[in-house]
PDB file of N, CA and C in Angstrom:
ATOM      1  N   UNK A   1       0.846  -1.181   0.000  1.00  0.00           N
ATOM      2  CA  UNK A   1       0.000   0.000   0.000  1.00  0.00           C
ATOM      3  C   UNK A   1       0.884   1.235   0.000  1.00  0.00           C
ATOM      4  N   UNK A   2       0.373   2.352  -0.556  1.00  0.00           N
ATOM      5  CA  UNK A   2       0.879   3.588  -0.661  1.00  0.00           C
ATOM      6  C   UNK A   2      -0.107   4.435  -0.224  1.00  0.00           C
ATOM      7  N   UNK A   3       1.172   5.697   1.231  1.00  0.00           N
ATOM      8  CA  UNK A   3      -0.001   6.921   1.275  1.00  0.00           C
ATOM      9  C   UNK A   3       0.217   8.063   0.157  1.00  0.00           C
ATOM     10  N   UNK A   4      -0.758   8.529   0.074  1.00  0.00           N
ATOM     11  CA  UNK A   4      -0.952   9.636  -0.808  1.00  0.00           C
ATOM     12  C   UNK A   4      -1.694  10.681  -0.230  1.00  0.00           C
ATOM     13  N   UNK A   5      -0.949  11.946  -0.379  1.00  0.00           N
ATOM     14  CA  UNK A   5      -1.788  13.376  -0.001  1.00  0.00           C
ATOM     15  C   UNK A   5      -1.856  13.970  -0.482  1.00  0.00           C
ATOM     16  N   UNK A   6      -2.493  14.825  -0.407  1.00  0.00           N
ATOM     17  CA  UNK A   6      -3.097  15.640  -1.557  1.00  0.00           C
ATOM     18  C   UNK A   6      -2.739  17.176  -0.667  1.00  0.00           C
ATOM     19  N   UNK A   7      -1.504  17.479  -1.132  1.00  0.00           N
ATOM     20  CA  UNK A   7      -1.043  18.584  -0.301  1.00  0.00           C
ATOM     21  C   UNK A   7      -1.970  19.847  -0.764  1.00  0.00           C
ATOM     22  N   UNK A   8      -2.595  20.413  -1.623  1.00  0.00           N
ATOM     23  CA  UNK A   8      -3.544  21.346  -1.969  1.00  0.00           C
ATOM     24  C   UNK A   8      -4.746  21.355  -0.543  1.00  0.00           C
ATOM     25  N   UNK A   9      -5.158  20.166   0.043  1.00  0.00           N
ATOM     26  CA  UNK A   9      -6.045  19.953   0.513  1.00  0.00           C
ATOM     27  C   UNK A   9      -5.381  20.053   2.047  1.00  0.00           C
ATOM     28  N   UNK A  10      -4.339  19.676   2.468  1.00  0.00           N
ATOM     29  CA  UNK A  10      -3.745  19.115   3.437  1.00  0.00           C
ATOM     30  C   UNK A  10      -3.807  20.891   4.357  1.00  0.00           C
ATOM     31  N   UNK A  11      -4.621  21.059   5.857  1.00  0.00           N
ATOM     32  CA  UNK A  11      -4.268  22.001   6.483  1.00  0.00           C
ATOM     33  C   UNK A  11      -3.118  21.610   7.546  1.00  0.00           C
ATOM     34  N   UNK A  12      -2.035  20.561   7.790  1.00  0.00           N
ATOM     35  CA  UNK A  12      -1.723  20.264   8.419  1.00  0.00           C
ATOM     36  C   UNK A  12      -2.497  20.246   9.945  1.00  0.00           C
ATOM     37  N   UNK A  13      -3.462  19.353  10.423  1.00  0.00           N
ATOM     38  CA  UNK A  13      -4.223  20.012  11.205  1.00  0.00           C
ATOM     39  C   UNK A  13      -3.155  18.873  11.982  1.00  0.00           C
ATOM     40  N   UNK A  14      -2.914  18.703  12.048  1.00  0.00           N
ATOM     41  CA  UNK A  14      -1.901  16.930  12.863  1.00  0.00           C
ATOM     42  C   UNK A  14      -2.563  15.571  13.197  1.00  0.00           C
ATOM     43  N   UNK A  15      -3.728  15.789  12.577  1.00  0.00           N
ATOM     44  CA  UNK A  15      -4.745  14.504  13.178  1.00  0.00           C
ATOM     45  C   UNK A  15      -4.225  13.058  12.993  1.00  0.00           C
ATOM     46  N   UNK A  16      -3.387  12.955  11.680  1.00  0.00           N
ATOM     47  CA  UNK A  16      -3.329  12.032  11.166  1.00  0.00           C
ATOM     48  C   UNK A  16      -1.696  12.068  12.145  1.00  0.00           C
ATOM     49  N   UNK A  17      -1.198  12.908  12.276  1.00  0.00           N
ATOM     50  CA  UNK A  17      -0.112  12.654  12.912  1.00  0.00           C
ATOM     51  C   UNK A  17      -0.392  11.771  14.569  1.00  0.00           C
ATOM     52  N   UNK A  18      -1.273  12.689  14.984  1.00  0.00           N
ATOM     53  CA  UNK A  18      -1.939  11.909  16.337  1.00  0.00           C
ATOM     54  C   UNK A  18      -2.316  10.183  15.892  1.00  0.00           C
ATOM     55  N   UNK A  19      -2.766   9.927  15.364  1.00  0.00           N
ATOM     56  CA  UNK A  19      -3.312   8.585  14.810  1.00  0.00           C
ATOM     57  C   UNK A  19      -2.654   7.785  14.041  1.00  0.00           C
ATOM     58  N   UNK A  20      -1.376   8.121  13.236  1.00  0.00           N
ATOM     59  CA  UNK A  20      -0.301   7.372  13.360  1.00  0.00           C
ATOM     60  C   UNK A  20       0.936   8.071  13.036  1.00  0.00           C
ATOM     61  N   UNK A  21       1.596   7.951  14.033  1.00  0.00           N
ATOM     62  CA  UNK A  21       2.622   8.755  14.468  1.00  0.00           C
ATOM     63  C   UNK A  21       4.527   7.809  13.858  1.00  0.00           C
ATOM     64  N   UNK A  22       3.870   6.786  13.178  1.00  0.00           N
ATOM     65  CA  UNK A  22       5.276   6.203  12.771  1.00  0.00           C
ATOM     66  C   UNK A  22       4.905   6.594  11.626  1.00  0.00           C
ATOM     67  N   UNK A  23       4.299   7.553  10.926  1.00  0.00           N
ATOM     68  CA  UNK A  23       3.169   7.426   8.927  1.00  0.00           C
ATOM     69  C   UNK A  23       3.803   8.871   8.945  1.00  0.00           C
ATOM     70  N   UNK A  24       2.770   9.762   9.759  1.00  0.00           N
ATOM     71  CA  UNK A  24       3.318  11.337   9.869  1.00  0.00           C
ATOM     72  C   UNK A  24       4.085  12.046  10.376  1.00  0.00           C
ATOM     73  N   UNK A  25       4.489  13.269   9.944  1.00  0.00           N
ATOM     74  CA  UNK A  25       5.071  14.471  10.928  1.00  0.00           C
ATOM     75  C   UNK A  25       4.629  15.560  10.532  1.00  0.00           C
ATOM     76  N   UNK A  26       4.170  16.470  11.564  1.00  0.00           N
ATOM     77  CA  UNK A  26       3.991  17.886  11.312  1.00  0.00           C
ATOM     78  C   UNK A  26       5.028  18.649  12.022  1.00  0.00           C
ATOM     79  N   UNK A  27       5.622  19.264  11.198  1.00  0.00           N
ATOM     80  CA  UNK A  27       6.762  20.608  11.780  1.00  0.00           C
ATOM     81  C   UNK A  27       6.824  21.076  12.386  1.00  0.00           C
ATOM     82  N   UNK A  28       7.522  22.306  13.044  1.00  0.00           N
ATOM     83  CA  UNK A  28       7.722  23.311  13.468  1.00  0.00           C
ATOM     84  C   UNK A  28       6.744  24.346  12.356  1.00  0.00           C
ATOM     85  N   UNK A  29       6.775  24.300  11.261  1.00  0.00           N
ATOM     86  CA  UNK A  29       6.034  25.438   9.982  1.00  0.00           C
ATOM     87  C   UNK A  29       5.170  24.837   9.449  1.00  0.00           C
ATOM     88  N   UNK A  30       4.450  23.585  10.514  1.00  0.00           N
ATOM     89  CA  UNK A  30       2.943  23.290   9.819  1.00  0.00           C
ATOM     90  C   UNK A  30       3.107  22.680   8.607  1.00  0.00           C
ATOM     91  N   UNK A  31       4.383  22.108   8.110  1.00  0.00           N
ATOM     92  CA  UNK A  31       4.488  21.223   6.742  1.00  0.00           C
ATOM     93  C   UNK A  31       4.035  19.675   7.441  1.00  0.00           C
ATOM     94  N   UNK A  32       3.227  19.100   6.644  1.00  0.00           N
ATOM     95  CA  UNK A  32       3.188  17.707   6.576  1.00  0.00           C
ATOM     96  C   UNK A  32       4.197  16.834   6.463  1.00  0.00           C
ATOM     97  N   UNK A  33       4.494  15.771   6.792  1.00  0.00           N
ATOM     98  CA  UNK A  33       5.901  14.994   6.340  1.00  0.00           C
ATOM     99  C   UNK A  33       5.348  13.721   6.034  1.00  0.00           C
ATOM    100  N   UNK A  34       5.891  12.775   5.343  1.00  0.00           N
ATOM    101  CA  UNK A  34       5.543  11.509   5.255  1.00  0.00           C
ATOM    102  C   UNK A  34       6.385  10.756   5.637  1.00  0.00           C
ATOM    103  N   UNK A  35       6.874   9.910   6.541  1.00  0.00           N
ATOM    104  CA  UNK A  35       7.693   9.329   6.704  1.00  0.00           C
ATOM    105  C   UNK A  35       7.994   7.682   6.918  1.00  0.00           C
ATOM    106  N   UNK A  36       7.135   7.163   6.394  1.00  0.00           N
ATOM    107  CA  UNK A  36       6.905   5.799   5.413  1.00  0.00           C
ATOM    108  C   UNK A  36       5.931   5.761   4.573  1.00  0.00           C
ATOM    109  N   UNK A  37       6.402   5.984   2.825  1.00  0.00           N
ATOM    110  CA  UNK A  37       5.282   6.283   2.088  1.00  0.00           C
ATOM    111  C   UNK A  37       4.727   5.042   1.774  1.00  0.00           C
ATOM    112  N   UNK A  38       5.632   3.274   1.652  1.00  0.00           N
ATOM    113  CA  UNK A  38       4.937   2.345   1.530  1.00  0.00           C
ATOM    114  C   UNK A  38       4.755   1.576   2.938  1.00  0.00           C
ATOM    115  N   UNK A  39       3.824   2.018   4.043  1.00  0.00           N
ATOM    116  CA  UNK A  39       3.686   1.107   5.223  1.00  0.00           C
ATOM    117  C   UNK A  39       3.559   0.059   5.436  1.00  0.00           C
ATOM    118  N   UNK A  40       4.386  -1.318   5.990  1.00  0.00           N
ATOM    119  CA  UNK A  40       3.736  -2.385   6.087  1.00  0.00           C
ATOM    120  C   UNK A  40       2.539  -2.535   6.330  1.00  0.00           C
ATOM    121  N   UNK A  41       1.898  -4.291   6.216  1.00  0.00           N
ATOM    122  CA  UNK A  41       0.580  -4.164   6.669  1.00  0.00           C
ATOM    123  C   UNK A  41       0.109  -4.327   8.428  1.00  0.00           C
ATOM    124  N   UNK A  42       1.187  -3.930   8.796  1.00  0.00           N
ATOM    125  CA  UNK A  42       0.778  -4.296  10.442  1.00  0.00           C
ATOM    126  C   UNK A  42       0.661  -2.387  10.810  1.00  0.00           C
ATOM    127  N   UNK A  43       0.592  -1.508  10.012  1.00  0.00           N
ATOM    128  CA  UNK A  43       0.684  -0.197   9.932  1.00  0.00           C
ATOM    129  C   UNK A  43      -0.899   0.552   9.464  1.00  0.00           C
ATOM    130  N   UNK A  44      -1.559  -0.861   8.197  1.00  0.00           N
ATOM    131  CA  UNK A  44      -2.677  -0.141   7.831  1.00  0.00           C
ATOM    132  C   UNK A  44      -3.997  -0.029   8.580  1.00  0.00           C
ATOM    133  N   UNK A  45      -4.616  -0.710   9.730  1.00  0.00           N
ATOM    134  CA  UNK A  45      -5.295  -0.044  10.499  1.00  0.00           C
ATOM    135  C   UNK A  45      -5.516   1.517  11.033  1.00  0.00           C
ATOM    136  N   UNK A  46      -4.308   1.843  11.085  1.00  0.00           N
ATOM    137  CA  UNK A  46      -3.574   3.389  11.425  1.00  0.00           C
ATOM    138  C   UNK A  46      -3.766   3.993  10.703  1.00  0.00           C
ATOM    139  N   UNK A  47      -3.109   3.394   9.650  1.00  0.00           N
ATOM    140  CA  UNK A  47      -3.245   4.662   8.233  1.00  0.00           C
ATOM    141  C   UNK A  47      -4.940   4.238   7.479  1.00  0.00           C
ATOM    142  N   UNK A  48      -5.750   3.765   7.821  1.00  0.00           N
ATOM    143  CA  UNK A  48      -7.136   3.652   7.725  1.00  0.00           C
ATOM    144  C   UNK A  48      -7.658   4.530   8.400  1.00  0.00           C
ATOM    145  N   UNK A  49      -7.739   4.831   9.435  1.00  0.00           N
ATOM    146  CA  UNK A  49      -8.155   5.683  11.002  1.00  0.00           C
ATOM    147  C   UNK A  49      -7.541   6.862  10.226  1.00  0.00           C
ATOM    148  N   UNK A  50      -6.533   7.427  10.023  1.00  0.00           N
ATOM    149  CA  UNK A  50      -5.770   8.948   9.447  1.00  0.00           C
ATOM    150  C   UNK A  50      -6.436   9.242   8.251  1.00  0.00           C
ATOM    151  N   UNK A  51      -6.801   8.107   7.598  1.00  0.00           N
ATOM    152  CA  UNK A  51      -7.574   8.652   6.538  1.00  0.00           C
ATOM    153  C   UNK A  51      -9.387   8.825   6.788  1.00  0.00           C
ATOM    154  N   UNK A  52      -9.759   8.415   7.407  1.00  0.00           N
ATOM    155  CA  UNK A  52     -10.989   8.422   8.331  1.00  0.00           C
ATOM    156  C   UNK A  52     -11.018   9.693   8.913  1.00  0.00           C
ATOM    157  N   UNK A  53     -10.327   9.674   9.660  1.00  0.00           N
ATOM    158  CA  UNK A  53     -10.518  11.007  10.325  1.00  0.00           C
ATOM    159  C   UNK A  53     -10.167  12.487  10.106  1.00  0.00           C
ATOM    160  N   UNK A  54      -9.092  12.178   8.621  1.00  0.00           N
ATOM    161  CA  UNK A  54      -8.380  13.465   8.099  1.00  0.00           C
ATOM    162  C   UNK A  54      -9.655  14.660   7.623  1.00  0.00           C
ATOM    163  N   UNK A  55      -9.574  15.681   8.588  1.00  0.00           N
ATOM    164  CA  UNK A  55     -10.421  16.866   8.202  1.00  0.00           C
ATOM    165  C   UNK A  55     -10.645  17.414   6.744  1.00  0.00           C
ATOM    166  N   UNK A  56      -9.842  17.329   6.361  1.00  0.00           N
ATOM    167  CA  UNK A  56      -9.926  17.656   4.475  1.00  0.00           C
ATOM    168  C   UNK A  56      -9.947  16.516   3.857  1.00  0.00           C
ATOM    169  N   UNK A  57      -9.877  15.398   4.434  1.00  0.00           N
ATOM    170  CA  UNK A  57      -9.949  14.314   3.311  1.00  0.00           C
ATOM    171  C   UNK A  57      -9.209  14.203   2.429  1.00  0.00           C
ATOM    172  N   UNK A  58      -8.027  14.487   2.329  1.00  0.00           N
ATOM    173  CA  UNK A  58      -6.294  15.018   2.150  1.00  0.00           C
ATOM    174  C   UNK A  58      -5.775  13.618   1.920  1.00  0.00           C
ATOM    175  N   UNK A  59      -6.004  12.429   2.725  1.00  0.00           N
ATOM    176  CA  UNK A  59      -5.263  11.341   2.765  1.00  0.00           C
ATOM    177  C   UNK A  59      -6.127  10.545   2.059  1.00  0.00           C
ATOM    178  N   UNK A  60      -5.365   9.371   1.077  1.00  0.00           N
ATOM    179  CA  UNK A  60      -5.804   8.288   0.748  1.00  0.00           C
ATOM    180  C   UNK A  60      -4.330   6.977   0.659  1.00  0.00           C
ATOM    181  N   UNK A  61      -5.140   5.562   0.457  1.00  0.00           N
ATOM    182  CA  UNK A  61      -4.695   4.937   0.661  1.00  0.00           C
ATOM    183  C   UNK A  61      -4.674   4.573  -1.209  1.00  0.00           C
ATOM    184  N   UNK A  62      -3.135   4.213  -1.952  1.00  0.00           N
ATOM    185  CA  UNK A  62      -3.174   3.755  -3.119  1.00  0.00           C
ATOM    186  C   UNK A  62      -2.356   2.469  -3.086  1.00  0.00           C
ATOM    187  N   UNK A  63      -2.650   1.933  -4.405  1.00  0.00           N
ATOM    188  CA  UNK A  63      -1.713   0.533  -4.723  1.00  0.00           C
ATOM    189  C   UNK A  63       0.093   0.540  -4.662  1.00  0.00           C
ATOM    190  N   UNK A  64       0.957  -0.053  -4.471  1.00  0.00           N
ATOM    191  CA  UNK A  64       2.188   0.048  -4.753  1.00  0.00           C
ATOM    192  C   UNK A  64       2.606  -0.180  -6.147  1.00  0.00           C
TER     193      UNK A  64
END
């Protein structure tokens, strides 16, 4: 699996950072980070929930 964001959309609000915190980072300047773009699958529950709960709907989950 691959995350994908849609930085146009992305307010860095940190939600997804709260909800999985080995997937995201938010900055010091409110930039998003990705920091495993292909997550194992013991990771995608998490990155299900970040995309669930992402306020802009910014995150999706794609194929590798």
């Amino acid at each position: 699996m691959k995350v994908i964001v849609d930085f146009d959309l992305c307010e860095a609000n940190a939600v997804c950072m709260a909800t999985a915190p080995e997937i995201f980072r938010v900055d010091e300047n409110d930039m998003l980070h990705i920091l495993i773009e292909h997550p194992g699958e013991n990771l995608r529950k998490k990155l299900e929930e970040a995309v669930r709960l992402c306020p802009r709907q910014a995150i999706s989950i794609g194929k590798d």
